[in-house]
C-alpha atoms as a PDB file:
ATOM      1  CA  UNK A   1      87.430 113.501 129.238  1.00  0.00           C
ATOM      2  CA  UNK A   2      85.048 112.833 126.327  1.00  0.00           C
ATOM      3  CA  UNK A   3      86.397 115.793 124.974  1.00  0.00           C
ATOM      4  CA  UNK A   4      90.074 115.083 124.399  1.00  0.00           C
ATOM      5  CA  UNK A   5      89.427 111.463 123.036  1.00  0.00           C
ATOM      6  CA  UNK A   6      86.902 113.414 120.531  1.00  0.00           C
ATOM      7  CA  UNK A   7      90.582 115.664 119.506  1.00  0.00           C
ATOM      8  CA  UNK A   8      92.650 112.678 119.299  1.00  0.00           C
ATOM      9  CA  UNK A   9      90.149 111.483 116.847  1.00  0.00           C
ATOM     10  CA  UNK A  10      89.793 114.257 115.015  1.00  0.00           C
ATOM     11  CA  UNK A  11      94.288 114.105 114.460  1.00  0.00           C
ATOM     12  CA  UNK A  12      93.903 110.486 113.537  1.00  0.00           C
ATOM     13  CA  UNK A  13      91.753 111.578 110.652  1.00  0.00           C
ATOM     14  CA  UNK A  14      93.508 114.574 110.037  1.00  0.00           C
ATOM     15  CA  UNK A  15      96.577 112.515 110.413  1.00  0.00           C
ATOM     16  CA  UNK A  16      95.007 109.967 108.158  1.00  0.00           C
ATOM     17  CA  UNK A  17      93.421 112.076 104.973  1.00  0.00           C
ATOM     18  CA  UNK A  18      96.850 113.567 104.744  1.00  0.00           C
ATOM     19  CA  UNK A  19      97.974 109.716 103.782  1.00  0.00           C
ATOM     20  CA  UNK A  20      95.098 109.294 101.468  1.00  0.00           C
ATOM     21  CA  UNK A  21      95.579 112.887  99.382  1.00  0.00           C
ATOM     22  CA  UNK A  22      99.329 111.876  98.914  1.00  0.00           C
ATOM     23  CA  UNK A  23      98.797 108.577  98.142  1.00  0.00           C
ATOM     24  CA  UNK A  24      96.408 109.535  95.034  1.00  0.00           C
ATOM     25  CA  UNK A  25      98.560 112.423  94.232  1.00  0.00           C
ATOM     26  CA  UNK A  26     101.522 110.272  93.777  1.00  0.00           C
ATOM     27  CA  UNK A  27      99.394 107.490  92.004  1.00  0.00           C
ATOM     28  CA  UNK A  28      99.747 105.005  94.084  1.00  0.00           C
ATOM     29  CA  UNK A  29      97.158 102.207  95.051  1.00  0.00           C
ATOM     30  CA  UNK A  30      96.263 101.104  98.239  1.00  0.00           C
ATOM     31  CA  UNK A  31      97.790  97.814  97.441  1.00  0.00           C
ATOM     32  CA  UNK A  32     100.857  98.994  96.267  1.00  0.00           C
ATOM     33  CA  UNK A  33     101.722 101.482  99.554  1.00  0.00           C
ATOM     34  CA  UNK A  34     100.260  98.822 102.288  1.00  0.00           C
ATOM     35  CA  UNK A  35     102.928  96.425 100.752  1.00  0.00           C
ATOM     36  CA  UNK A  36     105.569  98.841 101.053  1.00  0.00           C
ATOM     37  CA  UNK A  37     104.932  99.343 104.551  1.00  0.00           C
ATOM     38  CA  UNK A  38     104.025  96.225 105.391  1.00  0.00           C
ATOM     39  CA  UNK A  39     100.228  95.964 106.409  1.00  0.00           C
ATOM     40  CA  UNK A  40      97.006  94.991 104.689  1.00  0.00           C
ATOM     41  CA  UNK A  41      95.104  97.411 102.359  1.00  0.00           C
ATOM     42  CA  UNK A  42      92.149  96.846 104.831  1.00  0.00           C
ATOM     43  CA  UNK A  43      95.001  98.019 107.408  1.00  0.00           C
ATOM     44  CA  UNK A  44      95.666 101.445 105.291  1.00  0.00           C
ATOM     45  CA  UNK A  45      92.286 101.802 104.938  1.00  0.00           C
ATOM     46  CA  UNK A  46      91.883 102.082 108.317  1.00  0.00           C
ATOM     47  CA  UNK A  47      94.680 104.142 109.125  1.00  0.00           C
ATOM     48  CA  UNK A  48      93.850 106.899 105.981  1.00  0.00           C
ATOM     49  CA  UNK A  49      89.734 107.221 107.586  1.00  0.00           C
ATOM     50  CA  UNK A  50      91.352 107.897 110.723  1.00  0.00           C
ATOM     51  CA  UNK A  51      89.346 104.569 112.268  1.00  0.00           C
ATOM     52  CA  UNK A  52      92.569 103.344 113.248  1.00  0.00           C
ATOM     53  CA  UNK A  53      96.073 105.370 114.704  1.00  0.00           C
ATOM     54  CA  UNK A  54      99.300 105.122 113.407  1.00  0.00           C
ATOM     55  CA  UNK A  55     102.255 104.267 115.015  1.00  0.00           C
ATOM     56  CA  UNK A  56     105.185 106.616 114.718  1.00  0.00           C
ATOM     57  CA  UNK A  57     107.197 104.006 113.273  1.00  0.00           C
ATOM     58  CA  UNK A  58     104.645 103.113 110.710  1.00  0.00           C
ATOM     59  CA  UNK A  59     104.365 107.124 109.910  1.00  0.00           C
ATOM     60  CA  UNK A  60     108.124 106.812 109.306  1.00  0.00           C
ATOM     61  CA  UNK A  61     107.696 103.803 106.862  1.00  0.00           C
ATOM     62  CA  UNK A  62     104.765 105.602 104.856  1.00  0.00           C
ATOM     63  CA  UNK A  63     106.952 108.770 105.199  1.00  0.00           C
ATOM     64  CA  UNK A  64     109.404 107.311 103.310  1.00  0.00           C
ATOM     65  CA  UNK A  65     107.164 105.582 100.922  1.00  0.00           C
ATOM     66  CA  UNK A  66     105.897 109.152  99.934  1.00  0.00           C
ATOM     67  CA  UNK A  67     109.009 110.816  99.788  1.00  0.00           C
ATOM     68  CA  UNK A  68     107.755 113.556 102.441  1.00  0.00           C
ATOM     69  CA  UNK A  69     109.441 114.359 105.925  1.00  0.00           C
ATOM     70  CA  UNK A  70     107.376 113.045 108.773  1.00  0.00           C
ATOM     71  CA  UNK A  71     106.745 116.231 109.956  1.00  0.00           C
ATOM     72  CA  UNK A  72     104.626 117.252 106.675  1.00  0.00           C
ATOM     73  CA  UNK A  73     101.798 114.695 108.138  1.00  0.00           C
ATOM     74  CA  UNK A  74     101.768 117.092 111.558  1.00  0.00           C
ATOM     75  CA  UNK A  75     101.869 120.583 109.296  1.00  0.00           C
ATOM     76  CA  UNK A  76      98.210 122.351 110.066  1.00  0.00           C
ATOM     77  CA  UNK A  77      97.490 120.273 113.080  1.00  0.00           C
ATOM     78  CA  UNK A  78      97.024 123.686 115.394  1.00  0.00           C
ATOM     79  CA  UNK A  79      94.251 125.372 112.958  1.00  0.00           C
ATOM     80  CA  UNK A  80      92.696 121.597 111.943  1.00  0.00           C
ATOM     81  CA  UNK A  81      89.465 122.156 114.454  1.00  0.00           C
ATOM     82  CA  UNK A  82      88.021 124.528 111.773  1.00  0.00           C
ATOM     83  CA  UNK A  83      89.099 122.702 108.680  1.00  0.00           C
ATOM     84  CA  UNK A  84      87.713 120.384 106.611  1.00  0.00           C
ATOM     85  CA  UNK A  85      89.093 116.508 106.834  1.00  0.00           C
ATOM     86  CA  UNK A  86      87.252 114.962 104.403  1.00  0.00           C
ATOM     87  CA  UNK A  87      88.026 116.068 100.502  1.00  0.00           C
ATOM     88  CA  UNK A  88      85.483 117.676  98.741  1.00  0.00           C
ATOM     89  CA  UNK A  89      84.328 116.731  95.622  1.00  0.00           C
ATOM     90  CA  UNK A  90      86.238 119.173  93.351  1.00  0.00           C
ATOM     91  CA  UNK A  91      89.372 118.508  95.736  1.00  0.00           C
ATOM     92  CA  UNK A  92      88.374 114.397  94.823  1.00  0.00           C
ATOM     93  CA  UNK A  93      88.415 115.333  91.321  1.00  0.00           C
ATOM     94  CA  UNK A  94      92.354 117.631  91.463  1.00  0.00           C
ATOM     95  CA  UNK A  95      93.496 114.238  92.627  1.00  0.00           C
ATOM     96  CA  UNK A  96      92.118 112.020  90.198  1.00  0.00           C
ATOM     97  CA  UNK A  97      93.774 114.153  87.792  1.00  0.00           C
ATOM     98  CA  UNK A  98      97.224 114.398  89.212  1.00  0.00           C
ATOM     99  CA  UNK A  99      97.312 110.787  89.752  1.00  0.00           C
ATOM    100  CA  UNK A 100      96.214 110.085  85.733  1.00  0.00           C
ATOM    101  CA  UNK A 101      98.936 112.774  85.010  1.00  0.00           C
ATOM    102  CA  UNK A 102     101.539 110.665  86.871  1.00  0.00           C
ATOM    103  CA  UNK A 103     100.625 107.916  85.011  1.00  0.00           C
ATOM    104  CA  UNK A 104     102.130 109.135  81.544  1.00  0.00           C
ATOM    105  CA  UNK A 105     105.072 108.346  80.484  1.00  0.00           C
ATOM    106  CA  UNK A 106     106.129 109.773  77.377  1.00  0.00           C
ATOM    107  CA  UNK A 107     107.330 113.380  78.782  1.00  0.00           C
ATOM    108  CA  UNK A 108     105.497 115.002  75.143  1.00  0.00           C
ATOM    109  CA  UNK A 109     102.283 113.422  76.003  1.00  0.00           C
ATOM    110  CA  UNK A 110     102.567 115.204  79.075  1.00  0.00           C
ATOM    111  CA  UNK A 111     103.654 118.730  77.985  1.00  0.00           C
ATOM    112  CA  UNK A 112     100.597 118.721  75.785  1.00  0.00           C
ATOM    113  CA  UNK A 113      97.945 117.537  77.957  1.00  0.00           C
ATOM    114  CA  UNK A 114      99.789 120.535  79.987  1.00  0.00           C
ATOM    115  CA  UNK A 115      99.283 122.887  77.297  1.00  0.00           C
ATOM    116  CA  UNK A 116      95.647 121.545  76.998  1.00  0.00           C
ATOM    117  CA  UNK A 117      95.007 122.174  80.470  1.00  0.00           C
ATOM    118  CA  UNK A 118      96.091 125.551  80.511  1.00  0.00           C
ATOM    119  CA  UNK A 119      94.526 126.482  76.999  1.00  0.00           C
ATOM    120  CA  UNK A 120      91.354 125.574  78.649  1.00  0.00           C
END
C-alpha cells in the first residue's frame, strides 16, 4: 500500500514541476498566476513542489492561465519513474533566460540579443 501512495506522490510532483517550468518560461511570478487562479502564492507553492495535489478544476484554471491543454501537464507521466523531477541547474538557468527574454519588449532588442545568442 506504501507503495502506490509513494507513485501518487511522485505524479503530484511530476504534476507539479511541470507548473513551475511553465510558469518561469512564460515569465510569470508566483504572485501573478496564484491570483489568476485564485489561491495564495504559499498555495502554488505547494501545488508546483508537489507537497500539495491539484484539483482537476484548478489544473483547468492554471491550464488556461498558461495557454497549454490540460493534457500537456499528464504528457510523460508513463516513463516519469526514471526521470528527473526536480530541474537541474543548467535546466534552472534555460529558464531564467527565457523568462528575461519574455520580458523585452522592443521586438529589435530581441532579434539582437537573438543574434548574440547564437553568435556565441
Amino acid at each position: 500500500m506504501a507503495r502506490n501512495h509513494d507513485y501518487i506522490q511522485q505524479i503530484d510532483k511530476f504534476i507539479g514541476n511541470k507548473v513551475y517550468s511553465l510558469r518561469l518560461a512564460k515569465g510569470l511570478s508566483r504572485q501573478e498566476l496564484a491570483e489568476s487562479i485564485g489561491v495564495t502564492h504559499q498555495q502554488l507553492q505547494k501545488y508546483e513542489k508537489g507537497f500539495n495535489r491539484i484539483s482537476v478544476g484548478r489544473l483547468v484554471l492554471i491550464a488556461k492561465a498558461l495557454d497549454k491543454p490540460i493534457d500537456y501537464f499528464y504528457q510523460g507521466i508513463e516513463g516519469m519513474q526514471d526521470a528527473e523531477l526536480v530541474p537541474n541547474k543548467h535546466q534552472r538557468m534555460c529558464i531564467e533566460v527565457s523568462r528575461n527574454f519574455m520580458k523585452i519588449k522592443n521586438p529589435e532588442h530581441q532579434n539582437a540579443v537573438n543574434s548574440l545568442i547564437r553568435s556565441l
